[in-house]
PDB file of N, CA and C in Angstrom:
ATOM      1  N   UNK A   1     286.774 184.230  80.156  1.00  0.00           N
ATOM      2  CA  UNK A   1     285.521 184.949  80.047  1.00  0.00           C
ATOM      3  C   UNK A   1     284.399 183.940  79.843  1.00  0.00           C
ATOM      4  N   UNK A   2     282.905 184.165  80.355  1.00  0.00           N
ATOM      5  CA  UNK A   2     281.945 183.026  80.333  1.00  0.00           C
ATOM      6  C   UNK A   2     281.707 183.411  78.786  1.00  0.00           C
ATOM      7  N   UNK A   3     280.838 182.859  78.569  1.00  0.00           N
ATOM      8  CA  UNK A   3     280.166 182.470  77.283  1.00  0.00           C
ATOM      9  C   UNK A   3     278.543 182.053  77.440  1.00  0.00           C
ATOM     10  N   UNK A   4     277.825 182.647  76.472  1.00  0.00           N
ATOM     11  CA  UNK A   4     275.999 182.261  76.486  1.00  0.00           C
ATOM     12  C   UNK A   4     276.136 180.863  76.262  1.00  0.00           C
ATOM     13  N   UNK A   5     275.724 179.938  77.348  1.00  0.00           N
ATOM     14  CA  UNK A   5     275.681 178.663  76.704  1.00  0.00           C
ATOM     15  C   UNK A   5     274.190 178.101  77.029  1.00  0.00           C
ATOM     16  N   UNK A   6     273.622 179.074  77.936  1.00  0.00           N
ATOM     17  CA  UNK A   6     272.114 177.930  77.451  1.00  0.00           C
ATOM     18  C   UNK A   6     270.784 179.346  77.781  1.00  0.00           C
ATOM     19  N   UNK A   7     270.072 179.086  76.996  1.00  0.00           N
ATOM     20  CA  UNK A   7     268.982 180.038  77.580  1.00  0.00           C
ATOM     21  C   UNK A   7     267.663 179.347  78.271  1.00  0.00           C
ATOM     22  N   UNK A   8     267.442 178.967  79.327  1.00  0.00           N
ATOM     23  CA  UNK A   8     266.316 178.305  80.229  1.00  0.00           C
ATOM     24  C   UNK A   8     265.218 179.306  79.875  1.00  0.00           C
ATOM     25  N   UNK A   9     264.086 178.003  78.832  1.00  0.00           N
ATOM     26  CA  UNK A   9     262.820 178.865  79.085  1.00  0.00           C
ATOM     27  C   UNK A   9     261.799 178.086  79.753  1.00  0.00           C
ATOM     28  N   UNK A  10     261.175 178.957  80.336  1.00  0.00           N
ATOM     29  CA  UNK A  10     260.057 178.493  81.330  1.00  0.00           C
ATOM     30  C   UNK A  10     258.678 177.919  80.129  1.00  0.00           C
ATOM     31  N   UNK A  11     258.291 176.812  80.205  1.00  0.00           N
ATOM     32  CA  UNK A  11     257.590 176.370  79.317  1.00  0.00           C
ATOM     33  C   UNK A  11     256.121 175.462  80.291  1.00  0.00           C
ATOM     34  N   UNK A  12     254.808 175.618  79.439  1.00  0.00           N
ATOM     35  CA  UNK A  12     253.702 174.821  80.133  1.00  0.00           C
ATOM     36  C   UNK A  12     253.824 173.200  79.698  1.00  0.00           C
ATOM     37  N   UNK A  13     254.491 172.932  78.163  1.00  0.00           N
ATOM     38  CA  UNK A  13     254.062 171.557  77.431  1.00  0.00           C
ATOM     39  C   UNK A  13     256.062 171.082  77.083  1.00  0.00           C
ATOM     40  N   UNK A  14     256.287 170.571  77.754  1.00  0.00           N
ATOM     41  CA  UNK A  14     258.056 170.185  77.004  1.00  0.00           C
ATOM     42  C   UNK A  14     258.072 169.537  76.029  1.00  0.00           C
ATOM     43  N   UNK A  15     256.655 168.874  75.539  1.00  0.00           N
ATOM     44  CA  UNK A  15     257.126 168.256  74.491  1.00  0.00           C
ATOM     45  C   UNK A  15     256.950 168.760  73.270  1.00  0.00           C
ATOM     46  N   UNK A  16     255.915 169.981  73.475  1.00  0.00           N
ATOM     47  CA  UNK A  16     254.980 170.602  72.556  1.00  0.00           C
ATOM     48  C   UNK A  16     256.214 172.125  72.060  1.00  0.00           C
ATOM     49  N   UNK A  17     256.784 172.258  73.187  1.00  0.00           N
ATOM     50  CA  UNK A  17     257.731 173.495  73.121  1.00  0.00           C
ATOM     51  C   UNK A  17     258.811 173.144  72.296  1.00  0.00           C
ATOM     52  N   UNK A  18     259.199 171.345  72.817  1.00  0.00           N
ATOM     53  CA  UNK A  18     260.548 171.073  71.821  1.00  0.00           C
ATOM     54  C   UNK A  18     260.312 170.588  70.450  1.00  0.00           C
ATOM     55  N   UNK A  19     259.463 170.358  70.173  1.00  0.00           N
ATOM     56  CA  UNK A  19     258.995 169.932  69.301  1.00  0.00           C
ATOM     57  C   UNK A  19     258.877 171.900  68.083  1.00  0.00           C
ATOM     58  N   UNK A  20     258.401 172.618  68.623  1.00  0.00           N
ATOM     59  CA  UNK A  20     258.400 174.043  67.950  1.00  0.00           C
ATOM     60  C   UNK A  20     259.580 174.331  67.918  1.00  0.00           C
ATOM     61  N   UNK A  21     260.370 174.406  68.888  1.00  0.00           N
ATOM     62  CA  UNK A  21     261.906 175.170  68.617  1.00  0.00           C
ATOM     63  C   UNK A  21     262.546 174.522  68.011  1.00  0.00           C
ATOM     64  N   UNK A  22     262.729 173.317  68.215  1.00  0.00           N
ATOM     65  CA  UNK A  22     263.712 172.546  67.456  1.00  0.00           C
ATOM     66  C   UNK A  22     263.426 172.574  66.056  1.00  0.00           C
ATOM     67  N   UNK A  23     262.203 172.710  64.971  1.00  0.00           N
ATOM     68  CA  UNK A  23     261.317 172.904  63.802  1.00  0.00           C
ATOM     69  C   UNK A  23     261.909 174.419  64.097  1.00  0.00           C
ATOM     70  N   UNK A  24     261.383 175.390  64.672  1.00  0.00           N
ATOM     71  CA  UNK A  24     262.032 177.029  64.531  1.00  0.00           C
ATOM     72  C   UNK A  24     263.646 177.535  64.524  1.00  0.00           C
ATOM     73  N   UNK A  25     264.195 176.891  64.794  1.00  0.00           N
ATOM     74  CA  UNK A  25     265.308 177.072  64.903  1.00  0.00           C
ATOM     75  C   UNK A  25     266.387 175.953  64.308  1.00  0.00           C
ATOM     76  N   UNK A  26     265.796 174.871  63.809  1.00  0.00           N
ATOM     77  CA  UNK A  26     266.906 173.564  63.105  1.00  0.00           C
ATOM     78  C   UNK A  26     267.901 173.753  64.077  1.00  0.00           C
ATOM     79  N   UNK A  27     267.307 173.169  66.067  1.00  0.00           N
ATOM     80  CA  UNK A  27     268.179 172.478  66.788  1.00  0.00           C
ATOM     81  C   UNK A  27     267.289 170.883  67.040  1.00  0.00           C
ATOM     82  N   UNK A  28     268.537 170.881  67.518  1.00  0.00           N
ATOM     83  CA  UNK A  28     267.918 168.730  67.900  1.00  0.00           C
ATOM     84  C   UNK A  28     268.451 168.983  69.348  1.00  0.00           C
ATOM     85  N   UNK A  29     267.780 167.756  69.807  1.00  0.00           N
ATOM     86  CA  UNK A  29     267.841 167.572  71.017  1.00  0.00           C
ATOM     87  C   UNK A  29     269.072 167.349  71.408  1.00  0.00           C
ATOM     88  N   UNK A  30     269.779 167.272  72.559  1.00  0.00           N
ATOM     89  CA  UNK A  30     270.793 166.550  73.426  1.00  0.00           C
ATOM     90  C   UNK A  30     270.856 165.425  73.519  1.00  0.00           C
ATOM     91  N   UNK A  31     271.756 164.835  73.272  1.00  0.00           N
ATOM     92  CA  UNK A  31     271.884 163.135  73.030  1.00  0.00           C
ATOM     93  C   UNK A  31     271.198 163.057  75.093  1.00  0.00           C
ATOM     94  N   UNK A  32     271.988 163.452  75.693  1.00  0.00           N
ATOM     95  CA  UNK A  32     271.632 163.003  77.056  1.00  0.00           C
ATOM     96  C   UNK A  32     270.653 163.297  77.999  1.00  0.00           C
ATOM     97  N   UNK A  33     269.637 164.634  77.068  1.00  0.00           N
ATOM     98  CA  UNK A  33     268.865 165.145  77.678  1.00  0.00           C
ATOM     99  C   UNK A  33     267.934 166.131  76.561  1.00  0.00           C
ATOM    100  N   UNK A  34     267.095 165.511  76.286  1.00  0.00           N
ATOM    101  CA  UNK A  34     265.945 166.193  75.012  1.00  0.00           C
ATOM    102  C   UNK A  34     265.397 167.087  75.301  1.00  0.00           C
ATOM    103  N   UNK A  35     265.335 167.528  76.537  1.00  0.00           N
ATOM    104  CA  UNK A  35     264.841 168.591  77.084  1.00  0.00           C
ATOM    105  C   UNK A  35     265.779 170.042  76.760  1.00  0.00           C
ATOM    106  N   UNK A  36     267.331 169.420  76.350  1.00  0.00           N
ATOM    107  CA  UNK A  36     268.009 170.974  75.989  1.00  0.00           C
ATOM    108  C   UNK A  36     268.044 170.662  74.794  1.00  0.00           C
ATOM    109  N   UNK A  37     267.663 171.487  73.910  1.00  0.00           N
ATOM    110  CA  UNK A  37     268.256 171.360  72.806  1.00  0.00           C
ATOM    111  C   UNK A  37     269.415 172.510  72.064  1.00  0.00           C
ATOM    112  N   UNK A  38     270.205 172.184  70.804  1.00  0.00           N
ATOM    113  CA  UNK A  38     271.042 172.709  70.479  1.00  0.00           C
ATOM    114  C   UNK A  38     271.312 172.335  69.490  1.00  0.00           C
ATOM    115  N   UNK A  39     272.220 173.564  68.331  1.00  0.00           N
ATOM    116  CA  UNK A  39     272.531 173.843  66.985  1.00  0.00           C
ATOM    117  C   UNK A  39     272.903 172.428  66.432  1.00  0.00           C
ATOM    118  N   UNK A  40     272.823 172.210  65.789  1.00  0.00           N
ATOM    119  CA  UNK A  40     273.107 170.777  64.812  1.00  0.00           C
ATOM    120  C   UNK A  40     274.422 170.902  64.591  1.00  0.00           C
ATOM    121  N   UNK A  41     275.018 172.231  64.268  1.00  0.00           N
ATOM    122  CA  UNK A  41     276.504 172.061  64.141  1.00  0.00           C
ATOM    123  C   UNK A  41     277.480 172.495  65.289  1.00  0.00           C
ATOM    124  N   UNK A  42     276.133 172.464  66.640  1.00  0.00           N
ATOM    125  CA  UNK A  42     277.514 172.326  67.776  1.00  0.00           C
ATOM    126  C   UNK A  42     277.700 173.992  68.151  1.00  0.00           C
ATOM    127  N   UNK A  43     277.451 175.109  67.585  1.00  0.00           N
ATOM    128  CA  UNK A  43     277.444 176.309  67.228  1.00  0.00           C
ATOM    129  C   UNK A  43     276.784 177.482  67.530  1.00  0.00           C
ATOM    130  N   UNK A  44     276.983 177.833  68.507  1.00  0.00           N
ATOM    131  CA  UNK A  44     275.650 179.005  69.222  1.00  0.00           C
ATOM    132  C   UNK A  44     275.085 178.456  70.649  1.00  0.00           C
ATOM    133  N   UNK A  45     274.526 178.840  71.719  1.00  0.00           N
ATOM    134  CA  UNK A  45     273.817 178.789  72.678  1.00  0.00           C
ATOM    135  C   UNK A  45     272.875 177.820  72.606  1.00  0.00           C
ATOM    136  N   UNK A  46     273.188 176.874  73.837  1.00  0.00           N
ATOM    137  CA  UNK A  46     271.427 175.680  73.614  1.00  0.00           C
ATOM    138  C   UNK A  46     270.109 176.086  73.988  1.00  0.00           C
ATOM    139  N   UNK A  47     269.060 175.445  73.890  1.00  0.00           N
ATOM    140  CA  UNK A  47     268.064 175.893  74.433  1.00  0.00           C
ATOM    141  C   UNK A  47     267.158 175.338  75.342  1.00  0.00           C
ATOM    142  N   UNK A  48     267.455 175.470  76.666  1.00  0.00           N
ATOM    143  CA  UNK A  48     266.694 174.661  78.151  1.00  0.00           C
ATOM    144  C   UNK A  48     265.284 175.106  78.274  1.00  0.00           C
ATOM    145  N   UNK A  49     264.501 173.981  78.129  1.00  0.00           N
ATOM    146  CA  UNK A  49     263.217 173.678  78.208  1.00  0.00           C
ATOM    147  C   UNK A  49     262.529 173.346  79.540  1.00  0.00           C
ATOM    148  N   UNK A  50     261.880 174.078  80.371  1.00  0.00           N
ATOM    149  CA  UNK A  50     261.698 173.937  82.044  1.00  0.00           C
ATOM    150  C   UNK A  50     260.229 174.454  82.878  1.00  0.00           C
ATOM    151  N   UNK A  51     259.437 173.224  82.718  1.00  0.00           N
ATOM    152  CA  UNK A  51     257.997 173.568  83.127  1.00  0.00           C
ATOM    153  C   UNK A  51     258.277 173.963  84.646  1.00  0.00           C
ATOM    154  N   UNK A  52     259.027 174.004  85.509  1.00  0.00           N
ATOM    155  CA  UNK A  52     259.432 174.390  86.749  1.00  0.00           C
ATOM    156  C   UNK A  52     260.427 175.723  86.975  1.00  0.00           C
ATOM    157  N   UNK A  53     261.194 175.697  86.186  1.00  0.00           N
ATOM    158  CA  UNK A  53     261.885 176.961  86.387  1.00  0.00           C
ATOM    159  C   UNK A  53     262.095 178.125  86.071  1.00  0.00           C
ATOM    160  N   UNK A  54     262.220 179.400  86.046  1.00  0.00           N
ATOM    161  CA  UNK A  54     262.024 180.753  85.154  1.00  0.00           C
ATOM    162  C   UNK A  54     262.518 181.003  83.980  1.00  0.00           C
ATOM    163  N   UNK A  55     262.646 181.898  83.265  1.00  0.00           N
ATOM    164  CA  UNK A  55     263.235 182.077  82.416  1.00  0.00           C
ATOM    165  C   UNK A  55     264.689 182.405  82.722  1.00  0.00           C
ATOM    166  N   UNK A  56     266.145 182.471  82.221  1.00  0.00           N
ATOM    167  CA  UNK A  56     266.851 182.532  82.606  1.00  0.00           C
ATOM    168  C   UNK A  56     268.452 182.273  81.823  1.00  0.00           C
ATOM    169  N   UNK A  57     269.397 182.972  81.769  1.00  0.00           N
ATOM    170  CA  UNK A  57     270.480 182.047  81.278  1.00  0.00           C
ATOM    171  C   UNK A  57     271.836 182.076  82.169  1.00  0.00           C
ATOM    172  N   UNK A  58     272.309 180.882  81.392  1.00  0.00           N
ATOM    173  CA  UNK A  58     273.420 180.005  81.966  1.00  0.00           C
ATOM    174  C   UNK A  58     274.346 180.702  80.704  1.00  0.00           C
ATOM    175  N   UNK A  59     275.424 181.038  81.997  1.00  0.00           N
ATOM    176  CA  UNK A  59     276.458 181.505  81.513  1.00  0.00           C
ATOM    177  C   UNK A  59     277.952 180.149  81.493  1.00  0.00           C
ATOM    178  N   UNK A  60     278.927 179.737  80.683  1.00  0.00           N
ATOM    179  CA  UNK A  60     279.588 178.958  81.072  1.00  0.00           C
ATOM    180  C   UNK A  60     280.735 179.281  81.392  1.00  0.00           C
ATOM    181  N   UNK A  61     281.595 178.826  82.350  1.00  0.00           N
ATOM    182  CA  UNK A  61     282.932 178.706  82.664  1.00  0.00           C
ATOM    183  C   UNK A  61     283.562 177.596  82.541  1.00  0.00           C
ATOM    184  N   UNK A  62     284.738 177.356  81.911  1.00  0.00           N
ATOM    185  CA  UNK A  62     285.548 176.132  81.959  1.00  0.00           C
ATOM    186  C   UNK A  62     286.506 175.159  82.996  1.00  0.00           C
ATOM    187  N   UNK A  63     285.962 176.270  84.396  1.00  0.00           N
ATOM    188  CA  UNK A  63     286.823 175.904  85.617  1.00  0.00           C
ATOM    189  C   UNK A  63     286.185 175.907  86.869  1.00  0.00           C
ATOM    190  N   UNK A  64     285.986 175.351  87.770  1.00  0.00           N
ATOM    191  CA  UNK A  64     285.937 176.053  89.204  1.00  0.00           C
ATOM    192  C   UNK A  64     286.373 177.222  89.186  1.00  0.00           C
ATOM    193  N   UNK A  65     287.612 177.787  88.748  1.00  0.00           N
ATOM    194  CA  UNK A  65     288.915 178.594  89.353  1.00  0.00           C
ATOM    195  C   UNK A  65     287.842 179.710  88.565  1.00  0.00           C
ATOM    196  N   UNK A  66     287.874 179.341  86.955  1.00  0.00           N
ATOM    197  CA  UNK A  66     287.226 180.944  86.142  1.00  0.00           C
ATOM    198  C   UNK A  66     285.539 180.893  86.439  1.00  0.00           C
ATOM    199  N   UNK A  67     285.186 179.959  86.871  1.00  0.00           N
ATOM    200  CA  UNK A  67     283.826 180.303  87.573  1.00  0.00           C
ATOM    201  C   UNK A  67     283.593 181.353  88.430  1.00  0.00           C
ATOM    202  N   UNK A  68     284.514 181.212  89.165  1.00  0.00           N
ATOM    203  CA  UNK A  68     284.777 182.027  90.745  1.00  0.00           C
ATOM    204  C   UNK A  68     285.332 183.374  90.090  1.00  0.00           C
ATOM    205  N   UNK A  69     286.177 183.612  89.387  1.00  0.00           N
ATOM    206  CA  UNK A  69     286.901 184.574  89.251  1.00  0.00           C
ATOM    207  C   UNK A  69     285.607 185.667  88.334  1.00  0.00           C
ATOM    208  N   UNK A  70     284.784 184.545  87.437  1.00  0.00           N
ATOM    209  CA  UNK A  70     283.815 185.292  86.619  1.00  0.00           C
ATOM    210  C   UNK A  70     282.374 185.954  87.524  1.00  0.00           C
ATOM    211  N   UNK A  71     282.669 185.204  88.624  1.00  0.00           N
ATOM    212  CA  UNK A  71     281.523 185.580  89.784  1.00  0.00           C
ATOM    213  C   UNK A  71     281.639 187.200  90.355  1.00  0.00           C
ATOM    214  N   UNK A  72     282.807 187.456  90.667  1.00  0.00           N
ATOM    215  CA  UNK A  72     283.249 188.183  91.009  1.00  0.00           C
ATOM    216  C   UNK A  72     283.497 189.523  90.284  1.00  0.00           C
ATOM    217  N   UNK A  73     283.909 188.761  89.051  1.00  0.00           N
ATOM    218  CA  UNK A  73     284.173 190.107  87.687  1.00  0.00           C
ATOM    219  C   UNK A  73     282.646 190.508  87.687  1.00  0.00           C
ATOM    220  N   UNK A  74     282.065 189.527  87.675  1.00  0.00           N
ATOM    221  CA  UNK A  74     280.014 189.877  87.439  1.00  0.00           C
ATOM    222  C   UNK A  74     280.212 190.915  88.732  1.00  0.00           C
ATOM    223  N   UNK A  75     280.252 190.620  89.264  1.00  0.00           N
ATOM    224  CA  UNK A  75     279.125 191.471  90.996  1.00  0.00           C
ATOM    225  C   UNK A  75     280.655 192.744  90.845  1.00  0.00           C
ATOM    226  N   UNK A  76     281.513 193.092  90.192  1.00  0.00           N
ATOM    227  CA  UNK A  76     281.956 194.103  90.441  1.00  0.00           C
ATOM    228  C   UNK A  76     281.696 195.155  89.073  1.00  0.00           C
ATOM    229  N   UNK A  77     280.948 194.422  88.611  1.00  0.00           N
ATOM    230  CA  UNK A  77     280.156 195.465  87.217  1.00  0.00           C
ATOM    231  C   UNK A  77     278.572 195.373  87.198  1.00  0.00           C
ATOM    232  N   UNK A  78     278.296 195.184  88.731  1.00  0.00           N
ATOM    233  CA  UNK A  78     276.850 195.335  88.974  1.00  0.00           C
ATOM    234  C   UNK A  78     275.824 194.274  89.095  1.00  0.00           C
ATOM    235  N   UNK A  79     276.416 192.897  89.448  1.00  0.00           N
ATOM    236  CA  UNK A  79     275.675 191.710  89.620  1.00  0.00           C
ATOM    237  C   UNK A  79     275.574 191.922  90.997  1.00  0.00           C
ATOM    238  N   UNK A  80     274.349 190.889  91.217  1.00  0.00           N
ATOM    239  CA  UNK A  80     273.899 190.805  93.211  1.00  0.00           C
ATOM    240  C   UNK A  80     274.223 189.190  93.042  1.00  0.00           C
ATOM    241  N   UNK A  81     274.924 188.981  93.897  1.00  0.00           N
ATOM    242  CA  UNK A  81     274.780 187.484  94.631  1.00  0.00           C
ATOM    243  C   UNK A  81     273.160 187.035  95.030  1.00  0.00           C
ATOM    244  N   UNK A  82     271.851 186.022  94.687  1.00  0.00           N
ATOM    245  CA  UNK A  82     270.626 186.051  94.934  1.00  0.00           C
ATOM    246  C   UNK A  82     270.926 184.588  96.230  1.00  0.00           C
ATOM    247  N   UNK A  83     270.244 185.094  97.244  1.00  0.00           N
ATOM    248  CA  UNK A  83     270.200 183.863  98.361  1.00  0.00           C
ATOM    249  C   UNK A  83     269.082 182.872  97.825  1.00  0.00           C
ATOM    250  N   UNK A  84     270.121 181.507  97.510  1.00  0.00           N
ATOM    251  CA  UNK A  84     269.356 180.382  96.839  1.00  0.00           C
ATOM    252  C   UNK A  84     269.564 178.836  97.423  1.00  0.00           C
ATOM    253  N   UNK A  85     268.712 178.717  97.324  1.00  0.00           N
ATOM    254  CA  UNK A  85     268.992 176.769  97.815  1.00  0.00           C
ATOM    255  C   UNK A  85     269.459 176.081  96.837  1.00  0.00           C
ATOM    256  N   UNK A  86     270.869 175.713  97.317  1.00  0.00           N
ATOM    257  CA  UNK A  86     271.864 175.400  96.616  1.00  0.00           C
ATOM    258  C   UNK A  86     271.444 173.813  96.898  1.00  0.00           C
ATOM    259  N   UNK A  87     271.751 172.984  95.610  1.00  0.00           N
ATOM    260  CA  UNK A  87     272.024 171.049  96.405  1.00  0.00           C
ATOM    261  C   UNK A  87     273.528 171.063  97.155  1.00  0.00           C
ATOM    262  N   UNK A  88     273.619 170.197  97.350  1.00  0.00           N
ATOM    263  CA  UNK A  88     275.006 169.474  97.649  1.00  0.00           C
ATOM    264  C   UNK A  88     275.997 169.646  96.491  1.00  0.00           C
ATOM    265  N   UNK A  89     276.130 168.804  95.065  1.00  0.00           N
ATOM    266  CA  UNK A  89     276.292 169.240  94.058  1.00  0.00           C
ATOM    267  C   UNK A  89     276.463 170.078  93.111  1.00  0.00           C
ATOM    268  N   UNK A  90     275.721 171.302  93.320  1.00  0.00           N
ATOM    269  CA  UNK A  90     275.520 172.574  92.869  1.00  0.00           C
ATOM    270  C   UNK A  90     277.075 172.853  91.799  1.00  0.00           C
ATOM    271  N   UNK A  91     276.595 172.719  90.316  1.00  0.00           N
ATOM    272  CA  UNK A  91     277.769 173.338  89.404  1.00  0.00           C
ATOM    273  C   UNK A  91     277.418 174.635  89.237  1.00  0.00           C
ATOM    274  N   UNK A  92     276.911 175.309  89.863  1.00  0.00           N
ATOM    275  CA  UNK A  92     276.167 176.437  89.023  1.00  0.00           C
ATOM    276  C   UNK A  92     276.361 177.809  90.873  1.00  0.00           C
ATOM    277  N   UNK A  93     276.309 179.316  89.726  1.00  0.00           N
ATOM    278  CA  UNK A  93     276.121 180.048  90.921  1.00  0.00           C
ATOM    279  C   UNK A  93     274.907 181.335  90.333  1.00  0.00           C
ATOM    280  N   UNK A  94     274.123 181.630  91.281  1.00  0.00           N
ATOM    281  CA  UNK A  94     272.803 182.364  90.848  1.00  0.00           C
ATOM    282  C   UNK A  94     273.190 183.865  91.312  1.00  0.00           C
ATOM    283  N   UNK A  95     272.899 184.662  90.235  1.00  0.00           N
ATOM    284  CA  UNK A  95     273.261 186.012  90.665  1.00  0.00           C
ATOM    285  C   UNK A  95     272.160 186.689  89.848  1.00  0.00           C
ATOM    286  N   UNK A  96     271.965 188.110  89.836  1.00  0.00           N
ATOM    287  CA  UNK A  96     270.913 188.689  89.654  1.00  0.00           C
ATOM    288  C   UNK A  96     271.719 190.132  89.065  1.00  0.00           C
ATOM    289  N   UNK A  97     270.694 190.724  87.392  1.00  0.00           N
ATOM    290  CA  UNK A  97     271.799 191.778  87.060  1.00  0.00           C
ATOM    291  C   UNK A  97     271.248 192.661  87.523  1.00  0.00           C
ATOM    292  N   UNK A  98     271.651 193.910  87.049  1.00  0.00           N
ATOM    293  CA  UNK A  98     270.983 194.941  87.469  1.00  0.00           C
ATOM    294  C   UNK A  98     269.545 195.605  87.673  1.00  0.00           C
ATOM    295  N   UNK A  99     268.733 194.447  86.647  1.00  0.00           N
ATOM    296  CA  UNK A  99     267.189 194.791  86.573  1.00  0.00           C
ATOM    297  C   UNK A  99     266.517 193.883  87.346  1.00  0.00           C
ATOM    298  N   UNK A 100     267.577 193.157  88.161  1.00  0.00           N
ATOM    299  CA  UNK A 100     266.955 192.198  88.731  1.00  0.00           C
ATOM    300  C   UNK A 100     266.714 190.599  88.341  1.00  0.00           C
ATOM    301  N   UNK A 101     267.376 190.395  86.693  1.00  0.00           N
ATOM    302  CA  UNK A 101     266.704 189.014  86.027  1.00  0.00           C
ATOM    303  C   UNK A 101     267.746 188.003  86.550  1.00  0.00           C
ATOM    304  N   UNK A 102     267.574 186.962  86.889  1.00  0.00           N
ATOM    305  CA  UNK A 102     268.539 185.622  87.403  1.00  0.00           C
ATOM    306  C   UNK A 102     269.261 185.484  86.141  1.00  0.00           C
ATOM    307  N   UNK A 103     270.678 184.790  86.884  1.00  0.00           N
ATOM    308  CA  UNK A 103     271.147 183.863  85.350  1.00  0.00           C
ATOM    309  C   UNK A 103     271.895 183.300  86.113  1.00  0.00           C
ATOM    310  N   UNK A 104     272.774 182.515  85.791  1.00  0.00           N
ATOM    311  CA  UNK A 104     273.930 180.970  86.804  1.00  0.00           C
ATOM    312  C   UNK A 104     274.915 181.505  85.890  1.00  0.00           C
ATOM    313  N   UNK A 105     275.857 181.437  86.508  1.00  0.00           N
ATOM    314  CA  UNK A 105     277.700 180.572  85.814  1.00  0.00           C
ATOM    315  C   UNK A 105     277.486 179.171  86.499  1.00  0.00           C
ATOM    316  N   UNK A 106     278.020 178.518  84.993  1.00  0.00           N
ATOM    317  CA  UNK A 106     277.655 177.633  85.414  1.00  0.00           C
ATOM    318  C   UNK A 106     279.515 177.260  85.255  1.00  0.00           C
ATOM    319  N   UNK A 107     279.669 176.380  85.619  1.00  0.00           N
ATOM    320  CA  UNK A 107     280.926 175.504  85.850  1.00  0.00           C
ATOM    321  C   UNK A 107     280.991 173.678  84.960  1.00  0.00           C
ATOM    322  N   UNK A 108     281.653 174.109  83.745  1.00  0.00           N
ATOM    323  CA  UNK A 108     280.771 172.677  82.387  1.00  0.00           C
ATOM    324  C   UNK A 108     281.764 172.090  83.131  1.00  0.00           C
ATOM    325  N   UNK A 109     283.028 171.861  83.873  1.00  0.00           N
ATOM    326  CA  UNK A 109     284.198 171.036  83.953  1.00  0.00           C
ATOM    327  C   UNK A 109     283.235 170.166  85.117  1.00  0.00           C
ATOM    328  N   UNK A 110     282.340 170.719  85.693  1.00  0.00           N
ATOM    329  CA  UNK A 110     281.885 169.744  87.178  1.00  0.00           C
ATOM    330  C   UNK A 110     281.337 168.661  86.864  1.00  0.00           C
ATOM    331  N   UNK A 111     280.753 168.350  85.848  1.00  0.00           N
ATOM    332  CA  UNK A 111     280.160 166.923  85.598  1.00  0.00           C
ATOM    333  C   UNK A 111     280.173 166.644  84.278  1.00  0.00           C
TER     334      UNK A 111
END
């Protein structure tokens, strides 16, 4: 089964935003990327910081295999597959719920 692992918010200032949440919420940054941040004890959903992208969350899977299988469990309890420009790379798959809001499975084993 996926799991909430990041909530992407659409932000104007990244430094000004991480700088508030991380103070609102007692998370710290990502050793590899300051832009997500997350619980100090490792514990709960991170939080993606993104002057380019919507609001949105990332769901996780631990496999290719339960990625796919969770894709599927989604769109047969009312998810839409959304036509997206995928990279080459792409760990992630974009689907849309019933009201219409985006979110990814994402696939943590791909990189």
């Amino acid at each position: 089964m996926v799991t909430l692992g990041t909530v992407v918010m659409h932000v104007a200032d990244t430094g000004r935003a991480a700088r508030f949440w991380a103070q609102a919420l007692g998370y710290v940054p990502r050793e590899h990327n300051p832009l997500i941040l997350e619980p100090k004890d490792g514990n709960g959903p991170g939080l993606a910081l993104d002057e380019s992208d919507r609001m949105h969350l990332d769901l996780y899977a631990d496999s290719a295999q339960e990625q796919q299988a969770e894709v599927e469990r989604l769109i047969s309890v009312g998810a839409q597959r959304v036509d997206w420009a995928y990279p080459d790379d792409a760990d992630f798959v974009v689907l849309a719920d019933t009201e219409g809001n985006l979110f990814c499975v994402v696939d943590t084993s791909h990189g």
